[in-house]
Structures are given as structure tokens and as C-alpha cells.
PDB file of N, CA and C in Angstrom:
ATOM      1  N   UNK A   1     -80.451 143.192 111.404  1.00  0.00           N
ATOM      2  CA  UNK A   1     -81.332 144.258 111.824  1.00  0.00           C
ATOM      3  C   UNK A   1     -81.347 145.328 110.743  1.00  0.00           C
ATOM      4  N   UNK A   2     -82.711 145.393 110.014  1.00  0.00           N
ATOM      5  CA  UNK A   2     -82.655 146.568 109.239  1.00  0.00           C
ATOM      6  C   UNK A   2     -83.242 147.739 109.356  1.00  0.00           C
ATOM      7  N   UNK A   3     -83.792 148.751 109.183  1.00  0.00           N
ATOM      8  CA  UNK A   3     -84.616 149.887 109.001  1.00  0.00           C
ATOM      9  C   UNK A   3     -85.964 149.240 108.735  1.00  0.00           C
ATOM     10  N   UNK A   4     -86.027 148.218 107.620  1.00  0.00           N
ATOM     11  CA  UNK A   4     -87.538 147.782 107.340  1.00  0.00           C
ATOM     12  C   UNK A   4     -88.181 146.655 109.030  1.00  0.00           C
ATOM     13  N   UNK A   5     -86.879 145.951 109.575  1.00  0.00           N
ATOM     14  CA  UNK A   5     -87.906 145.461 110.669  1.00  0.00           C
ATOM     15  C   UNK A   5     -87.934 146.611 111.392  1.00  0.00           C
ATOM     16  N   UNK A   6     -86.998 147.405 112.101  1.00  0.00           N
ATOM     17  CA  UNK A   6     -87.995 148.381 112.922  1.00  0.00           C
ATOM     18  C   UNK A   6     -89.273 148.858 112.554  1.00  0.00           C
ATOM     19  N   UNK A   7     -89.414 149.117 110.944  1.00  0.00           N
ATOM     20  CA  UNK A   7     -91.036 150.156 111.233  1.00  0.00           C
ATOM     21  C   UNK A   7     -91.686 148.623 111.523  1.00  0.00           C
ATOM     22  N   UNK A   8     -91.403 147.527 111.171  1.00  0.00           N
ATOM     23  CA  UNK A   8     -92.467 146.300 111.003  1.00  0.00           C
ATOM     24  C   UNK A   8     -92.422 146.414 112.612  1.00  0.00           C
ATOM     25  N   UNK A   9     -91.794 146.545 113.525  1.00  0.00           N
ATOM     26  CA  UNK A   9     -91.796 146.067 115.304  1.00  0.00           C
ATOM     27  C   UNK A   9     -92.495 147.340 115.421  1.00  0.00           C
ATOM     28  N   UNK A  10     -92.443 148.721 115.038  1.00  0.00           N
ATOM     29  CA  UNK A  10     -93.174 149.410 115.420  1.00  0.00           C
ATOM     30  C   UNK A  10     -94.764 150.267 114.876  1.00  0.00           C
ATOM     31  N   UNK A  11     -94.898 149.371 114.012  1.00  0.00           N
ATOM     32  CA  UNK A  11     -96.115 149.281 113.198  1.00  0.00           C
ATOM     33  C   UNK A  11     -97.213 148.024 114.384  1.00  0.00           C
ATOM     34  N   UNK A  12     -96.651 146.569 114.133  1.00  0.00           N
ATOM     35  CA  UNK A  12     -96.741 145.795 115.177  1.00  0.00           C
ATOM     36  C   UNK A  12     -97.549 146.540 116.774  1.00  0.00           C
ATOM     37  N   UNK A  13     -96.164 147.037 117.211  1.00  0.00           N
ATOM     38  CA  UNK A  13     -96.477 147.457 118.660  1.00  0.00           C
ATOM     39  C   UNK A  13     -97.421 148.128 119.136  1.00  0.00           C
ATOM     40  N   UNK A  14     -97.394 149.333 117.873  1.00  0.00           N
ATOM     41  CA  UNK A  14     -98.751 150.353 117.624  1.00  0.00           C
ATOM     42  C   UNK A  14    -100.222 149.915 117.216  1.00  0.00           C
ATOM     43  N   UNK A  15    -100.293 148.580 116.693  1.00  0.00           N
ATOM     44  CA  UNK A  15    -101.590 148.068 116.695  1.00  0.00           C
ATOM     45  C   UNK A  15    -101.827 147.400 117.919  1.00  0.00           C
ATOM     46  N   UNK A  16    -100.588 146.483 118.931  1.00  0.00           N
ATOM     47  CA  UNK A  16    -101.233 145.913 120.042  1.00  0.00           C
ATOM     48  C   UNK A  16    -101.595 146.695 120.484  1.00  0.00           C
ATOM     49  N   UNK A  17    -101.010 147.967 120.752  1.00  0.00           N
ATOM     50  CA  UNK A  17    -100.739 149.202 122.158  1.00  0.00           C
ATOM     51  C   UNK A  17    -102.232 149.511 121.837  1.00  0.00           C
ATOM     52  N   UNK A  18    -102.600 150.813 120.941  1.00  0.00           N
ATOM     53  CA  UNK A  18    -103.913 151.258 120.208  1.00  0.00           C
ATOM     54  C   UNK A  18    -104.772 150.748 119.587  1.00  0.00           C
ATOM     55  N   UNK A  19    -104.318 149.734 118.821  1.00  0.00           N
ATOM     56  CA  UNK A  19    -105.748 149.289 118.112  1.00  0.00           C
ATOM     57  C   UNK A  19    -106.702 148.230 119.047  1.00  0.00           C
ATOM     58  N   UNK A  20    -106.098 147.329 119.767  1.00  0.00           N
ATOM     59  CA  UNK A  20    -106.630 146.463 119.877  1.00  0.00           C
ATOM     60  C   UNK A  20    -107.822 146.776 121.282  1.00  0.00           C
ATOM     61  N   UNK A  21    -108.627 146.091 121.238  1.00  0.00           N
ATOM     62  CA  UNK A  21    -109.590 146.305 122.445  1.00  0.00           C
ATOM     63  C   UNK A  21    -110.042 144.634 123.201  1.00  0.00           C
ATOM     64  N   UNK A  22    -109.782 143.873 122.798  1.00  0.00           N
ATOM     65  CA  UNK A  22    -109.574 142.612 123.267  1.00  0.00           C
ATOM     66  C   UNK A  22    -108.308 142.209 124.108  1.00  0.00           C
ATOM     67  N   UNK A  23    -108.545 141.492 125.727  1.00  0.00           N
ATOM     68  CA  UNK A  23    -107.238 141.100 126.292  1.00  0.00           C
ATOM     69  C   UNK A  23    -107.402 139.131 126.653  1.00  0.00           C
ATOM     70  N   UNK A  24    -106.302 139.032 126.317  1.00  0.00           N
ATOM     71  CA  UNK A  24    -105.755 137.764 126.589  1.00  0.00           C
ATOM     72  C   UNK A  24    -105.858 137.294 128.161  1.00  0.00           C
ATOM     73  N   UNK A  25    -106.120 136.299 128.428  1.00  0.00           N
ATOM     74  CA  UNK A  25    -105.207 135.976 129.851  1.00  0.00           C
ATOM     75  C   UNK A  25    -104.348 135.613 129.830  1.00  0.00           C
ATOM     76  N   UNK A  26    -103.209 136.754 130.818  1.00  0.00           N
ATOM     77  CA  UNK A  26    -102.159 136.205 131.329  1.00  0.00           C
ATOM     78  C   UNK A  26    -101.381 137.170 130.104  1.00  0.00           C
ATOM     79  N   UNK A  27    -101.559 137.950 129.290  1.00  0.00           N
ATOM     80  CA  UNK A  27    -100.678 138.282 128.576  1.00  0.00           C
ATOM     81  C   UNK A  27    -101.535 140.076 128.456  1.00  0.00           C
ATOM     82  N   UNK A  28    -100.272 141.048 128.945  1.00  0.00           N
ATOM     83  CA  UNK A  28    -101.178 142.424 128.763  1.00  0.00           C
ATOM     84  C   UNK A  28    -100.203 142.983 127.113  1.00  0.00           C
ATOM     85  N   UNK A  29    -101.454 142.783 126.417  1.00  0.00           N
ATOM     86  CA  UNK A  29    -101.188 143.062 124.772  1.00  0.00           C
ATOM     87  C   UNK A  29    -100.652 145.021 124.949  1.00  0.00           C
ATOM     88  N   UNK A  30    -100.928 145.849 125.493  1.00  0.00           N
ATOM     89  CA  UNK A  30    -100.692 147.027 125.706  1.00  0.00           C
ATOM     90  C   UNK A  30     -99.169 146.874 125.691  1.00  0.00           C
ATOM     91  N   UNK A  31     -98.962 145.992 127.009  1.00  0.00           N
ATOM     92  CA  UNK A  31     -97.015 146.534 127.277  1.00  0.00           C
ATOM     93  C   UNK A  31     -96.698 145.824 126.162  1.00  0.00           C
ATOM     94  N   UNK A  32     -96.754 144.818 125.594  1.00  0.00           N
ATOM     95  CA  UNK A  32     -96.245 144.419 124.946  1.00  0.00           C
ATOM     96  C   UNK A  32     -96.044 144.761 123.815  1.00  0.00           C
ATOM     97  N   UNK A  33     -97.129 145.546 123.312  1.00  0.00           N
ATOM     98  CA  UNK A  33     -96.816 146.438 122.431  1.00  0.00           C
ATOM     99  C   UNK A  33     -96.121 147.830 122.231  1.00  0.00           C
ATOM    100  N   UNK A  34     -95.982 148.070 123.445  1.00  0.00           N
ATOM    101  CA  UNK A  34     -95.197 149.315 124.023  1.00  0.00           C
ATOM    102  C   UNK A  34     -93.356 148.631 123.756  1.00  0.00           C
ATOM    103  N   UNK A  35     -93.327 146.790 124.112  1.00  0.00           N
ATOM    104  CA  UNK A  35     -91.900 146.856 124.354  1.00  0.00           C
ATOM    105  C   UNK A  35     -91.368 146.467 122.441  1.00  0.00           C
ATOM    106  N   UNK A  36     -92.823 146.528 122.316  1.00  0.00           N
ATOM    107  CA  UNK A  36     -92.514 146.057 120.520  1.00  0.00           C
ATOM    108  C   UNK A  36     -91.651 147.705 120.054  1.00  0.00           C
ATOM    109  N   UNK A  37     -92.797 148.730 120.245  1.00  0.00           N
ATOM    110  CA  UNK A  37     -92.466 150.084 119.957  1.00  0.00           C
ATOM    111  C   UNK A  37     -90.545 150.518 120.231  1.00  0.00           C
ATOM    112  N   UNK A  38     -90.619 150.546 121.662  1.00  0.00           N
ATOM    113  CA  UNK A  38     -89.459 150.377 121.932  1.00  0.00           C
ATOM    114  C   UNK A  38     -88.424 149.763 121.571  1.00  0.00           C
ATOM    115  N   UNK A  39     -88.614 148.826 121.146  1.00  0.00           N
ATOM    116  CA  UNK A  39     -87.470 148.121 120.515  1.00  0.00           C
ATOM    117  C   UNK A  39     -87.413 148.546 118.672  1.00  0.00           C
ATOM    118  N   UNK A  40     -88.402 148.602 118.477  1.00  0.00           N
ATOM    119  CA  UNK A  40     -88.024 149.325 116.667  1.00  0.00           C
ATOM    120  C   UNK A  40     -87.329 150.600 117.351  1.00  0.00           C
ATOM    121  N   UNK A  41     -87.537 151.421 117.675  1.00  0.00           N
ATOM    122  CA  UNK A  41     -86.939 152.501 117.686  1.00  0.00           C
ATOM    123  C   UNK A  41     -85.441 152.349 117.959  1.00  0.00           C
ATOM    124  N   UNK A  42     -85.213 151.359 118.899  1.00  0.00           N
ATOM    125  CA  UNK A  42     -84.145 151.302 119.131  1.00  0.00           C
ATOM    126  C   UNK A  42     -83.120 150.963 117.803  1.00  0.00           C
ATOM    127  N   UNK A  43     -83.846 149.417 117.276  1.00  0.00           N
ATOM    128  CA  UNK A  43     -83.441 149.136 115.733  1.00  0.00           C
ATOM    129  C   UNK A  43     -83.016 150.354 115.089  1.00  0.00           C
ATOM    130  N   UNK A  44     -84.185 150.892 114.784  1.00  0.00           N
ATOM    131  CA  UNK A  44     -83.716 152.418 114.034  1.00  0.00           C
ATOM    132  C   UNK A  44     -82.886 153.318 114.026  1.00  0.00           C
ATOM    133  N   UNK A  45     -82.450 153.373 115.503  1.00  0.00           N
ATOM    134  CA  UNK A  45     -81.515 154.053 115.704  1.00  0.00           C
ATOM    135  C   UNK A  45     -80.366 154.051 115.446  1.00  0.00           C
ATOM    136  N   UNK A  46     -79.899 152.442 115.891  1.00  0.00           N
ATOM    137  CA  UNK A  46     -78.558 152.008 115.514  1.00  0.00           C
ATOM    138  C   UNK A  46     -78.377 151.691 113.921  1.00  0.00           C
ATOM    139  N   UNK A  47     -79.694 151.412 113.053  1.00  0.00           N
ATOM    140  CA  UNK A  47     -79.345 151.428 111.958  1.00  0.00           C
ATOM    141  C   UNK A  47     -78.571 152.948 111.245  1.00  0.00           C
ATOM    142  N   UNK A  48     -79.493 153.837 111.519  1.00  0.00           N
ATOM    143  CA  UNK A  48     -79.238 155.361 111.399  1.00  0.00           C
ATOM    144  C   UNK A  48     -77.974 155.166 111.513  1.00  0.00           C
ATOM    145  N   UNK A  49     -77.015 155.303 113.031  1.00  0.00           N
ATOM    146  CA  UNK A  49     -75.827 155.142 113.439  1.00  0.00           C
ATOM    147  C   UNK A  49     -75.078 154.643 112.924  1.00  0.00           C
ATOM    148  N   UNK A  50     -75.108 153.459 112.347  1.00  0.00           N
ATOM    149  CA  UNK A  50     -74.418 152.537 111.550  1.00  0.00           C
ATOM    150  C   UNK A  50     -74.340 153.281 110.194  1.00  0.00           C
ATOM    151  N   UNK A  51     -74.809 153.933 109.352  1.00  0.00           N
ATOM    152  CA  UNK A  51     -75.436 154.482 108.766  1.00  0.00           C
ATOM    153  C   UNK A  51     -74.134 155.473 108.378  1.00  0.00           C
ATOM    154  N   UNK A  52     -74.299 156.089 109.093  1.00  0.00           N
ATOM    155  CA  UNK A  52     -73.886 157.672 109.102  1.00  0.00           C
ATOM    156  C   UNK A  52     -72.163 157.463 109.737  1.00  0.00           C
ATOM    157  N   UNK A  53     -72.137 156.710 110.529  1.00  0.00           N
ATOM    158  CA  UNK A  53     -70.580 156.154 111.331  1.00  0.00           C
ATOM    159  C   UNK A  53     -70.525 154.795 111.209  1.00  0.00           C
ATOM    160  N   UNK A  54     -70.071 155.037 110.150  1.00  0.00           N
ATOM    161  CA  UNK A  54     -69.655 152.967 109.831  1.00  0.00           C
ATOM    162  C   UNK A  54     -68.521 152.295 110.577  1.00  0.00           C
ATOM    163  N   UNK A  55     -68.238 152.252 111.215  1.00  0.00           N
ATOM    164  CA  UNK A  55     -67.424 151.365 112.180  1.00  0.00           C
ATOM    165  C   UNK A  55     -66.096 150.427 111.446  1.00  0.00           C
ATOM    166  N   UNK A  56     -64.773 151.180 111.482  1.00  0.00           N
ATOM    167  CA  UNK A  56     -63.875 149.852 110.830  1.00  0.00           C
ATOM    168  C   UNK A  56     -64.158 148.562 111.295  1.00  0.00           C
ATOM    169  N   UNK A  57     -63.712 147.758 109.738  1.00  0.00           N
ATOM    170  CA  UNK A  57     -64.206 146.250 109.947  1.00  0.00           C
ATOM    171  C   UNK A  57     -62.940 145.773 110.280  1.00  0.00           C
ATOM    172  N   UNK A  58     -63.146 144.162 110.787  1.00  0.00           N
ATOM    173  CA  UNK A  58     -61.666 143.688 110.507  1.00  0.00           C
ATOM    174  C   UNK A  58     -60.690 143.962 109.605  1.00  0.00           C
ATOM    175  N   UNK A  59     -59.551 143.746 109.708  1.00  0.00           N
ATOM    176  CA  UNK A  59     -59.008 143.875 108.773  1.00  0.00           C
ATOM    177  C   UNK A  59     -58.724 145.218 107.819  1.00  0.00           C
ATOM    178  N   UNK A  60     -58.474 146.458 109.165  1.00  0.00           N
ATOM    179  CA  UNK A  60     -58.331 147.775 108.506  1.00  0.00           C
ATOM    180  C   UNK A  60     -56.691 147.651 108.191  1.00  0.00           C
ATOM    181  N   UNK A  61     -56.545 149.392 107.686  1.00  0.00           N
ATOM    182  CA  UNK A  61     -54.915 149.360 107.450  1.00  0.00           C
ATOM    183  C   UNK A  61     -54.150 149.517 108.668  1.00  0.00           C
ATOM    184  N   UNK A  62     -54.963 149.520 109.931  1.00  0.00           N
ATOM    185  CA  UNK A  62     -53.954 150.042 111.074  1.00  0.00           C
ATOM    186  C   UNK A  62     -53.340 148.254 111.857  1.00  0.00           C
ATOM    187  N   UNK A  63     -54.694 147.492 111.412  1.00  0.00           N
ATOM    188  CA  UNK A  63     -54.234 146.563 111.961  1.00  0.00           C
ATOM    189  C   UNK A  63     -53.347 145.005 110.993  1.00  0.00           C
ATOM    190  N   UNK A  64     -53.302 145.237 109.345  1.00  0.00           N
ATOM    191  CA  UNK A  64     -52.689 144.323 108.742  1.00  0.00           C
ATOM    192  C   UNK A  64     -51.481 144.815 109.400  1.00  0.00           C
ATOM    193  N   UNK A  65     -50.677 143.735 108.420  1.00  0.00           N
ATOM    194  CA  UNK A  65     -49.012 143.831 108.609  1.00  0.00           C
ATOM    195  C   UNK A  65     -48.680 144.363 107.410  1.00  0.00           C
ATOM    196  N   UNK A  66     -47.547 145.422 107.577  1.00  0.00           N
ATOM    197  CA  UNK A  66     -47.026 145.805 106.008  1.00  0.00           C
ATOM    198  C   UNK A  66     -47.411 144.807 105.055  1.00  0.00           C
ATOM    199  N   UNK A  67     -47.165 144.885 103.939  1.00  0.00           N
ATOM    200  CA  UNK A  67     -46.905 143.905 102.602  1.00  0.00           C
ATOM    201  C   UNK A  67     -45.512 143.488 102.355  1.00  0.00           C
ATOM    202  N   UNK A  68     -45.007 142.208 102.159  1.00  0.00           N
ATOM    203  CA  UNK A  68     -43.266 142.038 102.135  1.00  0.00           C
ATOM    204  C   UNK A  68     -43.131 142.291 100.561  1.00  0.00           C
ATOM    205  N   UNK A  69     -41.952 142.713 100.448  1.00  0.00           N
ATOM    206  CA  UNK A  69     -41.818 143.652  99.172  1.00  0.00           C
ATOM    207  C   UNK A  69     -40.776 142.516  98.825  1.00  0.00           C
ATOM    208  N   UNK A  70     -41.140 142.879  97.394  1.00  0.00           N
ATOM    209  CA  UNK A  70     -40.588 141.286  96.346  1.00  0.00           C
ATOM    210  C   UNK A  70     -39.646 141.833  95.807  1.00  0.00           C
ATOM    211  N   UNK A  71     -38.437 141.625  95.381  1.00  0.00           N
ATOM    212  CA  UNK A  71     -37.405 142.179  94.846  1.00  0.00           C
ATOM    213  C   UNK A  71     -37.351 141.868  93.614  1.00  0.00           C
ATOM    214  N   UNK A  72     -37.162 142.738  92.644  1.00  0.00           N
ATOM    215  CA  UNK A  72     -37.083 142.466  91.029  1.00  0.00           C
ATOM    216  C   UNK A  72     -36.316 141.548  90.820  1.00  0.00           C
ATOM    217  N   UNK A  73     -36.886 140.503  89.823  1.00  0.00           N
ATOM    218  CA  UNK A  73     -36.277 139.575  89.220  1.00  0.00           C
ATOM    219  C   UNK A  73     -35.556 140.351  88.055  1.00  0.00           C
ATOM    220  N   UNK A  74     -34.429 139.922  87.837  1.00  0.00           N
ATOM    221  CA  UNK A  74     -33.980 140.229  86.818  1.00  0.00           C
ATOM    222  C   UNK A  74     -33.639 139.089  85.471  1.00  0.00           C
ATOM    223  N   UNK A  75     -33.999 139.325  84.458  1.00  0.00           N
ATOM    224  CA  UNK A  75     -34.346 138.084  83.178  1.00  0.00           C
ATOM    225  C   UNK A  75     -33.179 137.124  83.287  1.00  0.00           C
ATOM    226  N   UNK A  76     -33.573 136.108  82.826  1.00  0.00           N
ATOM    227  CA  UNK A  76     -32.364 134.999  82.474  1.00  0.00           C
ATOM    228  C   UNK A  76     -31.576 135.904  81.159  1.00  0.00           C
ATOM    229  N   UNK A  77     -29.903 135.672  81.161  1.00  0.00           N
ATOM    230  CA  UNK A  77     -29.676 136.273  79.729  1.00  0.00           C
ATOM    231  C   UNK A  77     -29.716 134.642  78.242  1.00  0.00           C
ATOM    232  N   UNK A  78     -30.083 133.778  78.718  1.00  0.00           N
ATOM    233  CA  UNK A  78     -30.638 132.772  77.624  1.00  0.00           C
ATOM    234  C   UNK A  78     -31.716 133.426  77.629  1.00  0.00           C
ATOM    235  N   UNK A  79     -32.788 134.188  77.736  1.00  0.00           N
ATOM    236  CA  UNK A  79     -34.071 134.250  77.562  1.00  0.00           C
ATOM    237  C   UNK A  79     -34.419 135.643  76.533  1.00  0.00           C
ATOM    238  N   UNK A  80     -33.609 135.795  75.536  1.00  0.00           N
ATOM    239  CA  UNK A  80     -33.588 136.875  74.898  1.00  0.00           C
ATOM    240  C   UNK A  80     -34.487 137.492  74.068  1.00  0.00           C
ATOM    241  N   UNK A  81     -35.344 136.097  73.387  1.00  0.00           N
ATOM    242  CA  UNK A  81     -36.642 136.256  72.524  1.00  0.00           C
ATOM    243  C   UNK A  81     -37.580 137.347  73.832  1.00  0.00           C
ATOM    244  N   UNK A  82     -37.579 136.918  74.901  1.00  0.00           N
ATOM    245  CA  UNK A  82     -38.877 136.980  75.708  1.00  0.00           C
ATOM    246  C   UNK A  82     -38.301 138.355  76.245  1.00  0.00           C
ATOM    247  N   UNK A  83     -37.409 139.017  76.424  1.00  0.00           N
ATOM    248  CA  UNK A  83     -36.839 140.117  77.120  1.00  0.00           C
ATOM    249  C   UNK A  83     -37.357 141.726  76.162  1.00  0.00           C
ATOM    250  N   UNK A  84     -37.755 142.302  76.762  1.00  0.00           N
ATOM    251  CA  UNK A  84     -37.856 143.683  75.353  1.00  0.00           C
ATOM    252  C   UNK A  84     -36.409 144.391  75.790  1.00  0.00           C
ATOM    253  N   UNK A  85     -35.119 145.135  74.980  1.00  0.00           N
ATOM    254  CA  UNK A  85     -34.452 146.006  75.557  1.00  0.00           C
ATOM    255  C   UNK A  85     -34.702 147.081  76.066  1.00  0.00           C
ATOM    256  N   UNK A  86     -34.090 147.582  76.637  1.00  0.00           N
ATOM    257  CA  UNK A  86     -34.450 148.160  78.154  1.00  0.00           C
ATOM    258  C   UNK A  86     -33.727 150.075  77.759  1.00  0.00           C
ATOM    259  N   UNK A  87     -34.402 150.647  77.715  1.00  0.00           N
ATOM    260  CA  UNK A  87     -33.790 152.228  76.799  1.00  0.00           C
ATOM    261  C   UNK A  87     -32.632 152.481  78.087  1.00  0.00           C
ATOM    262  N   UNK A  88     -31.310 153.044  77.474  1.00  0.00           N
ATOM    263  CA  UNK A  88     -30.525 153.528  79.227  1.00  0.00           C
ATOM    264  C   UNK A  88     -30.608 154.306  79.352  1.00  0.00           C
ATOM    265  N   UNK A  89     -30.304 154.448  80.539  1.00  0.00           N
ATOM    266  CA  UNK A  89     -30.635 155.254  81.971  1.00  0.00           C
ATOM    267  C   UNK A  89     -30.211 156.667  81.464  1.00  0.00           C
ATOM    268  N   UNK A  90     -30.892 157.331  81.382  1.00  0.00           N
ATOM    269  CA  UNK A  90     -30.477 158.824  80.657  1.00  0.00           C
ATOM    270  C   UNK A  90     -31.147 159.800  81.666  1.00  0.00           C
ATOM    271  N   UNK A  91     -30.598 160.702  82.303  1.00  0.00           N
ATOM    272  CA  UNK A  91     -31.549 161.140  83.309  1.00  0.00           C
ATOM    273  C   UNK A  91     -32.188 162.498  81.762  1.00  0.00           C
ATOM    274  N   UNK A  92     -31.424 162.887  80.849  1.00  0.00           N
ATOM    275  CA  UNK A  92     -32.091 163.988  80.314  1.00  0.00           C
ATOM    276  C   UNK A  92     -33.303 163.674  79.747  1.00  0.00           C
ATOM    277  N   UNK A  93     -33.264 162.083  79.433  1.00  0.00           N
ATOM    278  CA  UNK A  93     -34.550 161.696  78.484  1.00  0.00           C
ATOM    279  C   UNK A  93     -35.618 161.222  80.013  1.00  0.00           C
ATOM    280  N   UNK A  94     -35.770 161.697  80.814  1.00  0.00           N
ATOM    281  CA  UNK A  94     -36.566 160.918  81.522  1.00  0.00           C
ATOM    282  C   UNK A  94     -38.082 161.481  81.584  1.00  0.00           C
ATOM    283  N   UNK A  95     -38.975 161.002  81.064  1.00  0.00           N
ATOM    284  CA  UNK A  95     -40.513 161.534  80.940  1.00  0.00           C
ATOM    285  C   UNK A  95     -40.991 162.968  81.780  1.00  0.00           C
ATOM    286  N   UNK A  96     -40.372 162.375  83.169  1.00  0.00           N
ATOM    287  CA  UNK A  96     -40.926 163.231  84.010  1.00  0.00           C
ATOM    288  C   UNK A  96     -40.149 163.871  84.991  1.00  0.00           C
ATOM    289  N   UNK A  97     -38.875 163.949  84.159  1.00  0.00           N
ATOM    290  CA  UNK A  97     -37.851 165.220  84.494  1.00  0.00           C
ATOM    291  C   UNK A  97     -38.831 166.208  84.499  1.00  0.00           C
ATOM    292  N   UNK A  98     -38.782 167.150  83.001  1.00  0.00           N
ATOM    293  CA  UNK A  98     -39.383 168.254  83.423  1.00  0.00           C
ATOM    294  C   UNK A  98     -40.287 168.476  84.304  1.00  0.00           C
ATOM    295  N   UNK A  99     -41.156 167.518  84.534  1.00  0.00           N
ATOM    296  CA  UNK A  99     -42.123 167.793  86.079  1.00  0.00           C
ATOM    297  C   UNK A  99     -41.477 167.821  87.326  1.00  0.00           C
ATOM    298  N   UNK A 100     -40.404 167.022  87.295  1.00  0.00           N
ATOM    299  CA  UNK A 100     -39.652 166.866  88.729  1.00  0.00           C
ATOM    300  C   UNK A 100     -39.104 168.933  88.709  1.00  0.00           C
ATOM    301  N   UNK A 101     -38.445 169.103  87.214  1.00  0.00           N
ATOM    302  CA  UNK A 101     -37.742 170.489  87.751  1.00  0.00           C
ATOM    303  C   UNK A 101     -38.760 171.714  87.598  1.00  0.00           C
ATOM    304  N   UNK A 102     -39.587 171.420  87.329  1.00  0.00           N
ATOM    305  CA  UNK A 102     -40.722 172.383  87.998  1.00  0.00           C
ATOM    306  C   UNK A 102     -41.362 172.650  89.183  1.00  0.00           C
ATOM    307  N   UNK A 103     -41.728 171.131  89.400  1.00  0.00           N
ATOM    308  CA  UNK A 103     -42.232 171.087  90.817  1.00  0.00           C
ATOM    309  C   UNK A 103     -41.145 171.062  92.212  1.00  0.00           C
ATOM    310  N   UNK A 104     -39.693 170.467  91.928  1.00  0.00           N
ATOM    311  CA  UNK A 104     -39.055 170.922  92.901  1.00  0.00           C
ATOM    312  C   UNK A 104     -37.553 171.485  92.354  1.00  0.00           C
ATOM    313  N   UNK A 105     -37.861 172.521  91.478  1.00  0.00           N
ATOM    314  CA  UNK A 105     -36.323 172.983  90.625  1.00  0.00           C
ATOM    315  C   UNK A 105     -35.319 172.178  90.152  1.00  0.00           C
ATOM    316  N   UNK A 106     -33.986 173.085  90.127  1.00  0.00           N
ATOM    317  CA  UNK A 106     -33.369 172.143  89.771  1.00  0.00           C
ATOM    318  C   UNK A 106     -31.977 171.483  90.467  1.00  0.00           C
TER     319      UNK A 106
END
């Protein structure tokens, strides 16, 4: 259901309803064009709606399951070519010390 068939159902409806001056038997082209009208609008509406309040889809964050958390591998020590060394643990050299003791002292 898009925005373009509603005006098409209510473009439609508005020529049975008004334009036309010829009747069928057994079929009153008026209502029927009235239930054409009615129903684009309706289309329209919920497109609008949809629109403006998009509706969670499956599969939001309230309804997955956490993510299972992978625990660091740590290298083979045969694997030394492939390993980069690793700088130690220095808390004075740490990048973003000084941001930590700014933003929450020291």
C-alpha cells in the first residue's frame, strides 16, 4: 500500500462518483465510487502514519538476546613472526590518561 495507489483509488472513485452519467445494471457506479474514495483515504492515512511513527520491526534491541562475548585469544608463543610486541602496561604512558584525569580527576 502506497501513497501513489491511494490518489489512484481516489482519483478512480471521483470519476465513478462525479463524472460519470451512465448506470449499469445491477451495479450503482456512485457508491462504488464513494467506497473507492473511502478507501484511498484510508490508504493515505496509514501511509502518513507509518510515515511519521514507524513501528519497531522484528528483531529490535529489546527483543534479541545479548551477544555472547568471546574471550581473547591469546597468541601461540611458536607463532612469533605473526605476533607484533605488545608495549607494557604503563599506566603513565596511557593515551588517554590525561583525559581520564580531567574528566574524572585524579
Amino acid at each position: 500500500m502506497t501513497l501513489g495507489l491511494s490518489v489512484f483509488l481516489i482519483v478512480v472513485g471521483a470519476a465513478l462518483r462525479y463524472a460519470l452519467t451512465w448506470r449499469l445494471a445491477g451495479i450503482d457506479l456512485p457508491v462504488l465510487g464513494l467506497i473507492l474514495m473511502v478507501a484511498g483515504i484510508v490508504i493515505a492515512a496509514i501511509c502518513v502514519l507509518r510515515a511519521v511513527l514507524p513501528l519497531p520491526g522484528p528483531g529490535t534491541a529489546r527483543d534479541r538476546p545479548p551477544a555472547p562475548t568471546i574471550p581473547p585469544t591469546r597468541p601461540e608463543a611458536t607463532d612469533e613472526a605473526a605476533t607484533t610486541p605488545r608495549p607494557p602496561d604503563c599506566p603513565d604512558r596511557s593515551p588517554y590518561l590525561d583525559l581520564e584525569r580531567r574528566t574524572f580527576g585524579n
